[in-house]
N, C-alpha and C. Protein backbone atom coordinates (compact mmCIF):
# COMPACT_ATOMS: atom_id res chain seq x y z
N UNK A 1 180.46 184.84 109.68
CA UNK A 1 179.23 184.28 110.24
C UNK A 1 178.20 185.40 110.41
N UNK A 2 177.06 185.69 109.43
CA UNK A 2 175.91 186.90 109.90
C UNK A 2 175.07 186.46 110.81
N UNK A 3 175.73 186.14 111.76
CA UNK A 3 175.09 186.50 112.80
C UNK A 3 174.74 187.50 114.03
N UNK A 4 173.58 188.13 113.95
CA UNK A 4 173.38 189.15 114.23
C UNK A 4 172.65 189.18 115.17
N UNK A 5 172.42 190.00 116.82
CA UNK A 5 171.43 190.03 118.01
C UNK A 5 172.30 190.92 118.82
N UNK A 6 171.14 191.25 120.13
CA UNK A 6 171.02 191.99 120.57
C UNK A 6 171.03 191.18 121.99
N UNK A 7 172.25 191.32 122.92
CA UNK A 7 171.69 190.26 124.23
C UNK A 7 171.78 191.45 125.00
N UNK A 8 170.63 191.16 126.10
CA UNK A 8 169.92 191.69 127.13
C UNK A 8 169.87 190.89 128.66
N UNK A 9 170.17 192.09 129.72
CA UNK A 9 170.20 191.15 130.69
C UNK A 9 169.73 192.49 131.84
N UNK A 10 168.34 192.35 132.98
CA UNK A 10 167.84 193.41 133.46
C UNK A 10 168.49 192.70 134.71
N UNK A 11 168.48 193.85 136.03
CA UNK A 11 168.54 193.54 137.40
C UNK A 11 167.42 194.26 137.90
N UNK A 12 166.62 193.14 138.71
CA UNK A 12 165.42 194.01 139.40
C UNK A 12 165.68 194.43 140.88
N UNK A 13 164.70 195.67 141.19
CA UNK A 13 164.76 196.02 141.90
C UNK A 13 164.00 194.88 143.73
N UNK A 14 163.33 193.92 142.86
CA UNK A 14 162.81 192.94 144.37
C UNK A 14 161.67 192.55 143.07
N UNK A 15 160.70 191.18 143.83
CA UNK A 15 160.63 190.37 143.07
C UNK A 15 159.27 190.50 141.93
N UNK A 16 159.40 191.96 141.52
CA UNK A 16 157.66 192.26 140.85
C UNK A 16 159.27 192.83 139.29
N UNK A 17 158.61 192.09 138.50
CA UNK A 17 159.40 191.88 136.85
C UNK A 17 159.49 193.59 136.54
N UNK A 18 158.23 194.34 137.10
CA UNK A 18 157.95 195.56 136.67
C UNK A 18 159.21 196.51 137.25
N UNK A 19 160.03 195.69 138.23
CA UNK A 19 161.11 196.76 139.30
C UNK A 19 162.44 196.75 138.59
N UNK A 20 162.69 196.54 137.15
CA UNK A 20 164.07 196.70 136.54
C UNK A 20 164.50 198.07 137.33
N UNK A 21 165.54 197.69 137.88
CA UNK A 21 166.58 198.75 138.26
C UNK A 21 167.61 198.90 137.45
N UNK A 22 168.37 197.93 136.51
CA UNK A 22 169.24 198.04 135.60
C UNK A 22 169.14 197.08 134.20
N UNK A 23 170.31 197.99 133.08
CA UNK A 23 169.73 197.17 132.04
C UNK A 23 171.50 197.01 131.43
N UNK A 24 171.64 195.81 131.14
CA UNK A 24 172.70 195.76 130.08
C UNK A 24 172.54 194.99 128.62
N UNK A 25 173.43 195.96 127.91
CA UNK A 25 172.90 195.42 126.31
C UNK A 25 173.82 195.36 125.14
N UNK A 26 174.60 194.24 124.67
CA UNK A 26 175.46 194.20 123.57
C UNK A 26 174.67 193.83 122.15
N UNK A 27 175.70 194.15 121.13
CA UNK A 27 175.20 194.44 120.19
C UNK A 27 176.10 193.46 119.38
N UNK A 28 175.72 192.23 118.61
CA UNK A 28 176.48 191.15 117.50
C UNK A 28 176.39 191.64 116.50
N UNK A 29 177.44 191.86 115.85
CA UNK A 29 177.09 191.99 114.26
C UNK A 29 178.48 190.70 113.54
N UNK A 30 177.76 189.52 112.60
CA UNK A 30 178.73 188.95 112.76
C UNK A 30 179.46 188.18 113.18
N UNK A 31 179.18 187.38 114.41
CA UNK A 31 179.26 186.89 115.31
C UNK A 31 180.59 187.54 116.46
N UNK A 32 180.34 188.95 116.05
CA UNK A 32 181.27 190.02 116.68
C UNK A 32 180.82 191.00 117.70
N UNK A 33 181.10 191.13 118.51
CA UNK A 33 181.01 192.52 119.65
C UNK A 33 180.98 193.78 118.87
N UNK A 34 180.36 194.55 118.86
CA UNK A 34 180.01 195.67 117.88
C UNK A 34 179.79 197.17 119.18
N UNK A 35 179.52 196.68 119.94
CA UNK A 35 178.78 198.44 120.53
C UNK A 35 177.81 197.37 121.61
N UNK A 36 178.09 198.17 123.08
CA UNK A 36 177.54 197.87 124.21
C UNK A 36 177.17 199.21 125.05
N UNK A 37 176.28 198.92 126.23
CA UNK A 37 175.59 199.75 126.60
C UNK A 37 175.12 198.94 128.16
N UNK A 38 174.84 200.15 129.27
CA UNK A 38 174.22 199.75 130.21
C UNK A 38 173.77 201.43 131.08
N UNK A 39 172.95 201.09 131.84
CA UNK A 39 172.32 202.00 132.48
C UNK A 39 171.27 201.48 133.55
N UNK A 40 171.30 202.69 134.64
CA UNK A 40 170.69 202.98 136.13
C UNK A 40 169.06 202.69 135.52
N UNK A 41 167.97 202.39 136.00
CA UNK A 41 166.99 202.56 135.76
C UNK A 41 165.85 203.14 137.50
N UNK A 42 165.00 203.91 136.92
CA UNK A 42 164.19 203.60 138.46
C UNK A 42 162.97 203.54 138.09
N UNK A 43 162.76 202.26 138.99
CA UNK A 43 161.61 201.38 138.56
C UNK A 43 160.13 202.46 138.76
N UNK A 44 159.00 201.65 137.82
CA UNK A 44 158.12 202.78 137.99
C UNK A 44 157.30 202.93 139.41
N UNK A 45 156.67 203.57 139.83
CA UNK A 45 156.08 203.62 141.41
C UNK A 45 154.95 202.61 141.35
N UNK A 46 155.26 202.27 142.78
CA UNK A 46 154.44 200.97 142.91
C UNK A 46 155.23 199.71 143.06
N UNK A 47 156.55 199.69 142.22
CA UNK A 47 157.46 198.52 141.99
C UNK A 47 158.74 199.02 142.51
N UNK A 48 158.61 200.08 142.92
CA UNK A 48 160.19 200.95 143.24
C UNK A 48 160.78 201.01 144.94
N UNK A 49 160.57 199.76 145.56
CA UNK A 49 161.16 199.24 146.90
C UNK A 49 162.28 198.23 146.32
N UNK A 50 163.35 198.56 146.86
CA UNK A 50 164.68 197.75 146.71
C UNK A 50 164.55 197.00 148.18
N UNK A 51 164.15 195.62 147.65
CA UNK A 51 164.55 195.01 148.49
C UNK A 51 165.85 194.05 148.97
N UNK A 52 166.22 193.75 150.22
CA UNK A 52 167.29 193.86 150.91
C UNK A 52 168.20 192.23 149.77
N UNK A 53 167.06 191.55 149.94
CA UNK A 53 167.36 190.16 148.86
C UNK A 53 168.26 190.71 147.62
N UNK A 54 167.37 191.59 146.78
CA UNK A 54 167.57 191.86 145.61
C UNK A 54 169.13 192.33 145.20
N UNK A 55 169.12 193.20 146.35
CA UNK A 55 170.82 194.04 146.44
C UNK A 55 171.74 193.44 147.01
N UNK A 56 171.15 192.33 148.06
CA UNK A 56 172.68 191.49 148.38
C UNK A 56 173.36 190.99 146.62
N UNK A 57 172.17 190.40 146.06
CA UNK A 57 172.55 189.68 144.73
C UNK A 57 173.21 190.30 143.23
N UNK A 58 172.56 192.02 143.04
CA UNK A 58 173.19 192.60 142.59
C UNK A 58 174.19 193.65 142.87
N UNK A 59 174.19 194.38 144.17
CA UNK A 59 174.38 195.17 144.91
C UNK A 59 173.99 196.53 144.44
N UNK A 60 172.66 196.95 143.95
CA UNK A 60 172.32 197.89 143.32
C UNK A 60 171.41 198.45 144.72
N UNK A 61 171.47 199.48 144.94
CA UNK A 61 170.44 199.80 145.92
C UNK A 61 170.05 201.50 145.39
N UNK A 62 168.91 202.35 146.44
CA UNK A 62 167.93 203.04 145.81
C UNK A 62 168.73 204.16 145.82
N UNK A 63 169.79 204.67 145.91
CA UNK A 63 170.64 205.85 145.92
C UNK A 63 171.18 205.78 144.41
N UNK A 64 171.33 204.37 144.02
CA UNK A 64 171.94 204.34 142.41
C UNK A 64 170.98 205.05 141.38
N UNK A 65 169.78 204.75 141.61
CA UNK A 65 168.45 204.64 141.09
C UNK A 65 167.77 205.94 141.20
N UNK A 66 168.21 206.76 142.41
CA UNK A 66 167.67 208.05 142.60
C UNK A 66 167.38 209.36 141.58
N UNK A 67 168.41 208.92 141.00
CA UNK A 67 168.25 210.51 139.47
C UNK A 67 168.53 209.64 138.32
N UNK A 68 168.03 208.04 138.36
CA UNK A 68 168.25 207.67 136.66
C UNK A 68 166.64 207.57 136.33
N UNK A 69 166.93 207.24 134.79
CA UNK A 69 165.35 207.48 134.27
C UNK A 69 164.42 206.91 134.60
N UNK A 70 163.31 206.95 134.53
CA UNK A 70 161.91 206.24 134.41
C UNK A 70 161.90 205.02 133.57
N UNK A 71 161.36 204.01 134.12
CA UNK A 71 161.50 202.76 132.89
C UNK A 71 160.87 203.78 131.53
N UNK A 72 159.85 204.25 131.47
CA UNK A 72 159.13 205.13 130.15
C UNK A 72 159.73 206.15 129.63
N UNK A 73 160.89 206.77 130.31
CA UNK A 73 162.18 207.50 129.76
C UNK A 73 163.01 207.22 129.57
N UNK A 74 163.35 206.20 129.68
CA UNK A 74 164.80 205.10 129.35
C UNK A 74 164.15 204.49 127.97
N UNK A 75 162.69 204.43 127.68
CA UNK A 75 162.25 203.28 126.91
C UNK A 75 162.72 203.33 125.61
N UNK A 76 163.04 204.43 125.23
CA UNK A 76 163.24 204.69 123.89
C UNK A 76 164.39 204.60 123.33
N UNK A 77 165.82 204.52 124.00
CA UNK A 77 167.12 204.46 124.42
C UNK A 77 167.17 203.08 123.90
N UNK A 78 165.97 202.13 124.98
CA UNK A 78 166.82 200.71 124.82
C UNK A 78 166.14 200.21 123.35
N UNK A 79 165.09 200.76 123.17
CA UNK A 79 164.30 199.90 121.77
C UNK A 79 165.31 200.21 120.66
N UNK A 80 166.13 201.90 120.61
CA UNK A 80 166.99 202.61 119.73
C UNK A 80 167.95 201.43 119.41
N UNK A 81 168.98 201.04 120.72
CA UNK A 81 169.93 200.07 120.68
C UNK A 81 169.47 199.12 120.44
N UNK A 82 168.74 197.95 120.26
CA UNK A 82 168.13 196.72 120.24
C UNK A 82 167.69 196.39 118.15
N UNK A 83 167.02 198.19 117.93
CA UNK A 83 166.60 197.75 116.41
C UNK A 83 165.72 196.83 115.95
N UNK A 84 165.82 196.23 115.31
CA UNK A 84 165.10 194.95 114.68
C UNK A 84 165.92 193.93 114.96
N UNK A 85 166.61 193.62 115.85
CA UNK A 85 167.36 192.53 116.47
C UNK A 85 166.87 191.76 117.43
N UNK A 86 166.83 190.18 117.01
CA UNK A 86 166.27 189.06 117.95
C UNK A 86 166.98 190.09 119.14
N UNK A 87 166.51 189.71 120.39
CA UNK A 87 167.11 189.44 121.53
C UNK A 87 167.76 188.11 122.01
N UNK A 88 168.38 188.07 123.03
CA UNK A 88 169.02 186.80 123.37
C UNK A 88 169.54 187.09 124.90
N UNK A 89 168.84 186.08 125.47
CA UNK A 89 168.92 186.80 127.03
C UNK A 89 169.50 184.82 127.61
N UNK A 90 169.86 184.97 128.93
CA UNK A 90 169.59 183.64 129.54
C UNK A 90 168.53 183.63 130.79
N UNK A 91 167.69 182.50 130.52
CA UNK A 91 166.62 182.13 130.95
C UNK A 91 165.16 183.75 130.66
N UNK A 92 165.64 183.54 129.32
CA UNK A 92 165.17 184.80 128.66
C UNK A 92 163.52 185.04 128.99
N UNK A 93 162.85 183.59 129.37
CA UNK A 93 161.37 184.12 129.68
C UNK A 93 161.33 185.33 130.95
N UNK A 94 162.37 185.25 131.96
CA UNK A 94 162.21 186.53 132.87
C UNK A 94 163.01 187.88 132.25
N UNK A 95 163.84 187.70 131.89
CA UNK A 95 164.32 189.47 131.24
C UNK A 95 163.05 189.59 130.05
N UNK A 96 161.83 188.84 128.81
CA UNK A 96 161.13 189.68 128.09
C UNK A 96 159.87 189.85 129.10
N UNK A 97 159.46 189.17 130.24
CA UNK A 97 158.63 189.68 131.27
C UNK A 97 159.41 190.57 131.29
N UNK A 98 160.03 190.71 132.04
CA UNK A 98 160.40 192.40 132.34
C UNK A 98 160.15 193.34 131.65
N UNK A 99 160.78 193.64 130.45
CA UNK A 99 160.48 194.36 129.22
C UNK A 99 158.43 193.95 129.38
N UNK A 100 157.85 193.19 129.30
CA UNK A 100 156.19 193.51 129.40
C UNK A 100 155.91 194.21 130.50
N UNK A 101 156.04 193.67 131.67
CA UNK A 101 155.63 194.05 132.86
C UNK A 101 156.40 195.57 133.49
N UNK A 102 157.65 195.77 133.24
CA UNK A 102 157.85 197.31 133.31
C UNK A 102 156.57 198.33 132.08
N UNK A 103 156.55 197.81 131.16
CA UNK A 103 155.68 198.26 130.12
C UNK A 103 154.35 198.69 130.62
N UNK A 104 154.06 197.35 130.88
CA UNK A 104 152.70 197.47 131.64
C UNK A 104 152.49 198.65 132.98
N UNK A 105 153.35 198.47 133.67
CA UNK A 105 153.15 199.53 135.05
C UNK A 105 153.55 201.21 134.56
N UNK A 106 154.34 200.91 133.36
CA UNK A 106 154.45 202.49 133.14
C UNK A 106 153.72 203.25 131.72
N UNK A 107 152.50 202.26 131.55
CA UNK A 107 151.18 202.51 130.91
C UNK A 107 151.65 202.57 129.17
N UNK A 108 152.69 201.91 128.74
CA UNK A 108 153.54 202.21 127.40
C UNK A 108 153.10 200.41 126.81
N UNK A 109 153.19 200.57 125.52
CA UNK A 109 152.85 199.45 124.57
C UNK A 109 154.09 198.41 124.91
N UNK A 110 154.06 197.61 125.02
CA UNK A 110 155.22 196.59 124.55
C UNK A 110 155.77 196.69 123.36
N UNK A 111 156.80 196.76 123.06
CA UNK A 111 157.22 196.38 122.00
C UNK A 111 157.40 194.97 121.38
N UNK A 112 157.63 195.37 120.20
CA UNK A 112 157.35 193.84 119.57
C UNK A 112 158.96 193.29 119.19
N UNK A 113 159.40 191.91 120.05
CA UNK A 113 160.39 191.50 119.66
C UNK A 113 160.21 189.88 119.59
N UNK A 114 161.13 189.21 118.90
CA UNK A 114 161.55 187.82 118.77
C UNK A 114 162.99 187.61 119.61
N UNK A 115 163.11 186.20 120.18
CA UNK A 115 164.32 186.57 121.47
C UNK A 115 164.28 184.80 121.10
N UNK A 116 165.98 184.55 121.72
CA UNK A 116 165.91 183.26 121.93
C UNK A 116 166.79 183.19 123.51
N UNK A 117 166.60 182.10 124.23
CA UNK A 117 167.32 181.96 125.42
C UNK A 117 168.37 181.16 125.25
N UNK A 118 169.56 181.97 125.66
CA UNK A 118 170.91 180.91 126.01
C UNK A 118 170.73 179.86 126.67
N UNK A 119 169.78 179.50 127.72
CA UNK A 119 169.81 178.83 128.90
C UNK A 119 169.67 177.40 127.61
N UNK A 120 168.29 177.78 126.63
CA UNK A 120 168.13 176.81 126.07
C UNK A 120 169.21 176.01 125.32
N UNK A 121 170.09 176.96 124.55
CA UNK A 121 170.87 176.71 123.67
C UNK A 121 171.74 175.94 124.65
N UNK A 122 172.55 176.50 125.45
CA UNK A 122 173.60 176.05 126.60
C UNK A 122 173.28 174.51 126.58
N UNK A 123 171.79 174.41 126.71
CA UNK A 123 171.42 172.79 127.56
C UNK A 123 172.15 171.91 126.44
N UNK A 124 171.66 172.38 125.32
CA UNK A 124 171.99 171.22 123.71
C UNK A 124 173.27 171.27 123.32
N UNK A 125 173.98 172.26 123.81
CA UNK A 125 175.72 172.70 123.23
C UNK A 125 176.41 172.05 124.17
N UNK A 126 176.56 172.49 125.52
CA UNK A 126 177.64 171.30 126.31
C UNK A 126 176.48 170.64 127.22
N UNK A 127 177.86 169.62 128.22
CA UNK A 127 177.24 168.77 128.67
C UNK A 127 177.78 169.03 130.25
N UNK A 128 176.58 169.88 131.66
CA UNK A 128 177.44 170.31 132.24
C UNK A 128 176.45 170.12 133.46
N UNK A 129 177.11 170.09 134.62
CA UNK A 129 176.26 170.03 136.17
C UNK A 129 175.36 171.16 136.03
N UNK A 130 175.61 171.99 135.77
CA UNK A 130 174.75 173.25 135.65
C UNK A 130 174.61 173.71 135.12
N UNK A 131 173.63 174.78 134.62
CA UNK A 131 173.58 175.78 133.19
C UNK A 131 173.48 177.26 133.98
N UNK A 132 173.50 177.05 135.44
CA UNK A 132 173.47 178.61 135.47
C UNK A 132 174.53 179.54 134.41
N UNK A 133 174.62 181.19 134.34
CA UNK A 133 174.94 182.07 133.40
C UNK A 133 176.61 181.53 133.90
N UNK A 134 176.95 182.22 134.75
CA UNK A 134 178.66 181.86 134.99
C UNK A 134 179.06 180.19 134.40
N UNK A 135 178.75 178.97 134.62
CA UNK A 135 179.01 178.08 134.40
C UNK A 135 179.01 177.55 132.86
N UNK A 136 177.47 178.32 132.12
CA UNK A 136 177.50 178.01 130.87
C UNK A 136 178.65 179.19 130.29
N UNK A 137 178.68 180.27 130.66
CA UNK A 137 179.80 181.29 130.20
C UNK A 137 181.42 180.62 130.11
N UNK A 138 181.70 179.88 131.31
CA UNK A 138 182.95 179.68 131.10
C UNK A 138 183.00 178.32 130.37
N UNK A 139 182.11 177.43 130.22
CA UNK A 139 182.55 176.65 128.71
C UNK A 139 182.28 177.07 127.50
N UNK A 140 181.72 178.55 127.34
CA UNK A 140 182.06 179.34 126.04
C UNK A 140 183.26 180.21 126.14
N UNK A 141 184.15 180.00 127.39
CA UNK A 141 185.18 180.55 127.12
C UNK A 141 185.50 181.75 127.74
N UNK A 142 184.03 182.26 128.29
CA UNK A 142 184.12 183.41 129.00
C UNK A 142 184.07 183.77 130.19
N UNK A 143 185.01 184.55 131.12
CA UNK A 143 185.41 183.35 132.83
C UNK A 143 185.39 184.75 133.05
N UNK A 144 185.32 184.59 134.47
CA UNK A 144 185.70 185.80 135.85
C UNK A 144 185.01 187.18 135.39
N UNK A 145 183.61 186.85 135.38
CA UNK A 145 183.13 188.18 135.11
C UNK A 145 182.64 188.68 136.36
N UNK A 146 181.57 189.92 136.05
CA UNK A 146 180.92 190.09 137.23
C UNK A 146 179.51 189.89 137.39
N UNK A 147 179.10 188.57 138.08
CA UNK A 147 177.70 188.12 137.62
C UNK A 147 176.94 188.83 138.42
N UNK A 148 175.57 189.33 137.90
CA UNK A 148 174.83 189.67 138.04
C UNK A 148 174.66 191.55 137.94
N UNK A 149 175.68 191.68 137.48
CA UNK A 149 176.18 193.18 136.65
C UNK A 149 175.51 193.06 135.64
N UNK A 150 174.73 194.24 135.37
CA UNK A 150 173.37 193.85 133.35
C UNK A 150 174.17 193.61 132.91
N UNK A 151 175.71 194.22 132.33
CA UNK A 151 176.55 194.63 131.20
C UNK A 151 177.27 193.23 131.11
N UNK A 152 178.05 193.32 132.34
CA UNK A 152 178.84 191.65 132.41
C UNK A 152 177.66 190.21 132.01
N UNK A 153 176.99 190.44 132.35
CA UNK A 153 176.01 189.76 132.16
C UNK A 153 175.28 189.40 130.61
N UNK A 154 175.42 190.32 129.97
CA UNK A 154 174.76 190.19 128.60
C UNK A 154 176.19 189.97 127.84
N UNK A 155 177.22 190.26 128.27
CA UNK A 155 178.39 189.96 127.62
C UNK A 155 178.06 188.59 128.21
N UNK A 156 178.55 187.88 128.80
CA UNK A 156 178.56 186.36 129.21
C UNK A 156 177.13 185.58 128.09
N UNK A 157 176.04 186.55 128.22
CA UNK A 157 175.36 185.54 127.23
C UNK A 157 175.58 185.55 125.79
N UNK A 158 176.15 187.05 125.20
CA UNK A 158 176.31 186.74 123.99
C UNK A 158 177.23 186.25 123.77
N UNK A 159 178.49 185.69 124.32
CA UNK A 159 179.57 184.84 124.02
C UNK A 159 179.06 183.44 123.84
N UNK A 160 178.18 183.20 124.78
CA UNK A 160 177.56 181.76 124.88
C UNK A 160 176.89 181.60 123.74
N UNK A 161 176.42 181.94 122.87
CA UNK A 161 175.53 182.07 121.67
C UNK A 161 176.58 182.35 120.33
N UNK A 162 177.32 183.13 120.59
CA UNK A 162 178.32 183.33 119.30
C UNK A 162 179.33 181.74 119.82
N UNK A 163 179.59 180.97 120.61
CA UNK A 163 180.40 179.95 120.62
C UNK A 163 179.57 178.92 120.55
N UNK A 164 178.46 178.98 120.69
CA UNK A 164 177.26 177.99 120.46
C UNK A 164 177.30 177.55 118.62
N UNK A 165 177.33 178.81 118.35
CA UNK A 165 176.69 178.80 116.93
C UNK A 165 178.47 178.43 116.21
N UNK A 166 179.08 178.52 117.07
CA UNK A 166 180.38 178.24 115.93
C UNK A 166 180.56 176.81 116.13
N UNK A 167 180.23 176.20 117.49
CA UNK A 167 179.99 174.68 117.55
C UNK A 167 179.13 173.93 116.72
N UNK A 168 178.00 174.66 116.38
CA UNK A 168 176.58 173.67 115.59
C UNK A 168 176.84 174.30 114.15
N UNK A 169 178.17 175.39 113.86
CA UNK A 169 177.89 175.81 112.62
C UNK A 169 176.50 176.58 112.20
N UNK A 170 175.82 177.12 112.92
CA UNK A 170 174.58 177.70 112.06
C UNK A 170 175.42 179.29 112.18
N UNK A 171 174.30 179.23 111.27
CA UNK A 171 174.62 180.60 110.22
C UNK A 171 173.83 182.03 110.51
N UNK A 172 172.47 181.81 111.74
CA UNK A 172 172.01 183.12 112.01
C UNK A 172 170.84 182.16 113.12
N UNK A 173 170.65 183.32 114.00
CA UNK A 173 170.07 182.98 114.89
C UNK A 173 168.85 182.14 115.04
N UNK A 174 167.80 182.32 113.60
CA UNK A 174 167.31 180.88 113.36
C UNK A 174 167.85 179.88 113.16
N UNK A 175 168.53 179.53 112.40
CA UNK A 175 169.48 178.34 112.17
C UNK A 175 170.08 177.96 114.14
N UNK A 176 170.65 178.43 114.60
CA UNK A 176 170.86 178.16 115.54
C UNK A 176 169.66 177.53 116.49
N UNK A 177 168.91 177.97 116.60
CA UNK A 177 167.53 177.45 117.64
C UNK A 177 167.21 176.22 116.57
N UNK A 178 167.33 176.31 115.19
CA UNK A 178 166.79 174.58 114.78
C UNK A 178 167.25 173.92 114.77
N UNK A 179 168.64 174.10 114.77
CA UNK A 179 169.94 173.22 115.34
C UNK A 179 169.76 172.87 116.71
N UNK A 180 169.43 173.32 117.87
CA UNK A 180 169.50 173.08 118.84
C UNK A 180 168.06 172.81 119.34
N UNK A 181 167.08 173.06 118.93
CA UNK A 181 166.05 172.91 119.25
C UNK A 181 165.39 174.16 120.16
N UNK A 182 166.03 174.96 120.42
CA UNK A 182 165.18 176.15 120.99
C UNK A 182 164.33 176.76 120.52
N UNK A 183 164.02 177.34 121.11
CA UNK A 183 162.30 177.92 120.48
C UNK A 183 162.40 179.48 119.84
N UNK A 184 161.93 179.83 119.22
CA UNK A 184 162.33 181.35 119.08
C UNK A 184 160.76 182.27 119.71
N UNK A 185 160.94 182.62 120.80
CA UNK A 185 159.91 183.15 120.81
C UNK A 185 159.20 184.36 120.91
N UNK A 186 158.29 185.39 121.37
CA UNK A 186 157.97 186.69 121.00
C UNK A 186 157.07 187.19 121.75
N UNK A 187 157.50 188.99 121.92
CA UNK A 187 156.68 189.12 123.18
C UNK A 187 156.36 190.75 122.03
N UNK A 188 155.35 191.36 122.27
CA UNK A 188 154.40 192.27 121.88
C UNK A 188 153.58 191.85 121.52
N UNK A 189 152.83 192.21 120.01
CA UNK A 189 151.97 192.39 119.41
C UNK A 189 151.76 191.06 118.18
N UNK A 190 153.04 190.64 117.92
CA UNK A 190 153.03 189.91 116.48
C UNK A 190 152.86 188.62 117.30
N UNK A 191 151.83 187.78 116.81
CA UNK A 191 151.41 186.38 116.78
C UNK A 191 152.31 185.30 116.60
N UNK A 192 152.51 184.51 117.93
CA UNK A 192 153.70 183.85 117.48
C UNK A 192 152.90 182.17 118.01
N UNK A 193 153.57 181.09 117.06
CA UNK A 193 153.06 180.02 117.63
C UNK A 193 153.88 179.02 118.30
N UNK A 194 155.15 179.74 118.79
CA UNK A 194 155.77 179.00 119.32
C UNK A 194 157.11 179.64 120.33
N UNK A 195 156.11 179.90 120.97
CA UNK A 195 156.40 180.56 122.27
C UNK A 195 156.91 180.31 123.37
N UNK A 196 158.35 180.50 123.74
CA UNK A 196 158.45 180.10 125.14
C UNK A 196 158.05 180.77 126.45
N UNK A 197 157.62 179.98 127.27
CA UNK A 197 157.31 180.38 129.14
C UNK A 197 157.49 181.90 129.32
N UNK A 198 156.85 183.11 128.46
CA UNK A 198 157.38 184.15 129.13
C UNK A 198 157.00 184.63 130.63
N UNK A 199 156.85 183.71 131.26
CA UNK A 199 156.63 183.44 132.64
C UNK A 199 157.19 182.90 133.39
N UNK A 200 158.64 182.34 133.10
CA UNK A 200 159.36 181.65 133.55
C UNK A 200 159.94 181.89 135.10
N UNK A 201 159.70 181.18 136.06
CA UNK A 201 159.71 181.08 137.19
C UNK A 201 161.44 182.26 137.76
N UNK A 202 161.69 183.41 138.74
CA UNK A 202 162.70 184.01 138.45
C UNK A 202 163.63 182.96 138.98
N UNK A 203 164.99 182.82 138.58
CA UNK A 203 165.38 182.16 139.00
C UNK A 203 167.04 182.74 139.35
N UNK A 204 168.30 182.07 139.92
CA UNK A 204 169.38 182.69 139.91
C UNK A 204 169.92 182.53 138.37
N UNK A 205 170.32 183.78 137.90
CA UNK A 205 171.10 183.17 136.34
C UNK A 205 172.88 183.11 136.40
């Protein structure tokens, strides 16, 4: 199956998109686990109060954050790992805000990517009380992680997407969103006309 992406999953530091404190990031090649990655981030100034909310939920607080990089020194790290690979996040309009809005506060271009959301795919693949990340994860099979960990976290979505796509049979991550109806959508520079909410309200994933 060439199916190929990049899933992404940030933890912020409190509720401004610009406060990524952490990032986790697997790599599909195939509809296979290939090479993963995660790392400390500290958010840029201005956005860099950990609030008390934020850390009950991930338990990341500002001592983690103290000697890791700058979102604008980390930046180059995560674009390296990512490549020319869709992204694939759940409820992906708030993790590619992030990626803008850290951008934005630490005066650096956006980069230009195409991303699709699990949340979407999840809705059209099973049939379930909920779609939060843990719930759609374990009817792809993938149980007892640690939610709201970047790393555990982007593992849980790319399972959901590689078991998605072996359910609808598509063959690469477009095929998958026209099968299911998700949107493929895009955040930098390149003109896209079919765009999802990258404004999407934050929500629990």
């Amino acid at each position: 199956m060439p199916l190929d992406f990049t899933a992404i999953d940030f933890e912020t530091a409190n509720s401004s998109r610009a406060s990524a404190c952490s990032v986790g990031l697997v790599k599909v090649r195939d509809g296979k686990v290939v090479d993963s990655a995660s790392w400390f981030i500290r958010p840029p100034l201005g956005h860099d109060t950990f609030n008390e909310w934020n850390t009950r939920i991930h338990g990341i607080v500002e001592a983690d954050c103290a000697d890791a990089p700058l979102w604008g020194e980390q930046f180059a790290d995560l674009v390296a790992f990512a490549g020319d690979d869709h992204f694939v996040a759940h409820n992906a309009g708030f993790d590619m805000g992030v990626i803008t809005a850290a951008c934005a506060a630490s005066f650096i271009d956006a980069p230009t990517y195409r991303y699709l959301c699990s949340l979407q795919v999840a809705r059209k693949t099973y049939h379930l009380d909920s779609y939060k990340l843990p719930v759609a994860a374990m009817a792809a099979g993938f149980e007892d992680f640690a939610h709201h960990d970047a790393l555990a976290d982007a593992e849980a979505c790319a399972a959901i997407i590689v078991h998605a796509a072996k359910r609808h049979d598509a063959t690469d991550i477009a095929h998958l969103a026209a099968l299911t109806g998700a949107k493929i959508g895009a955040i930098g520079r390149a003109p896209s006309t079919d765009l999802i909410d990258d404004h999407a309200p934050m929500v629990l994933r």
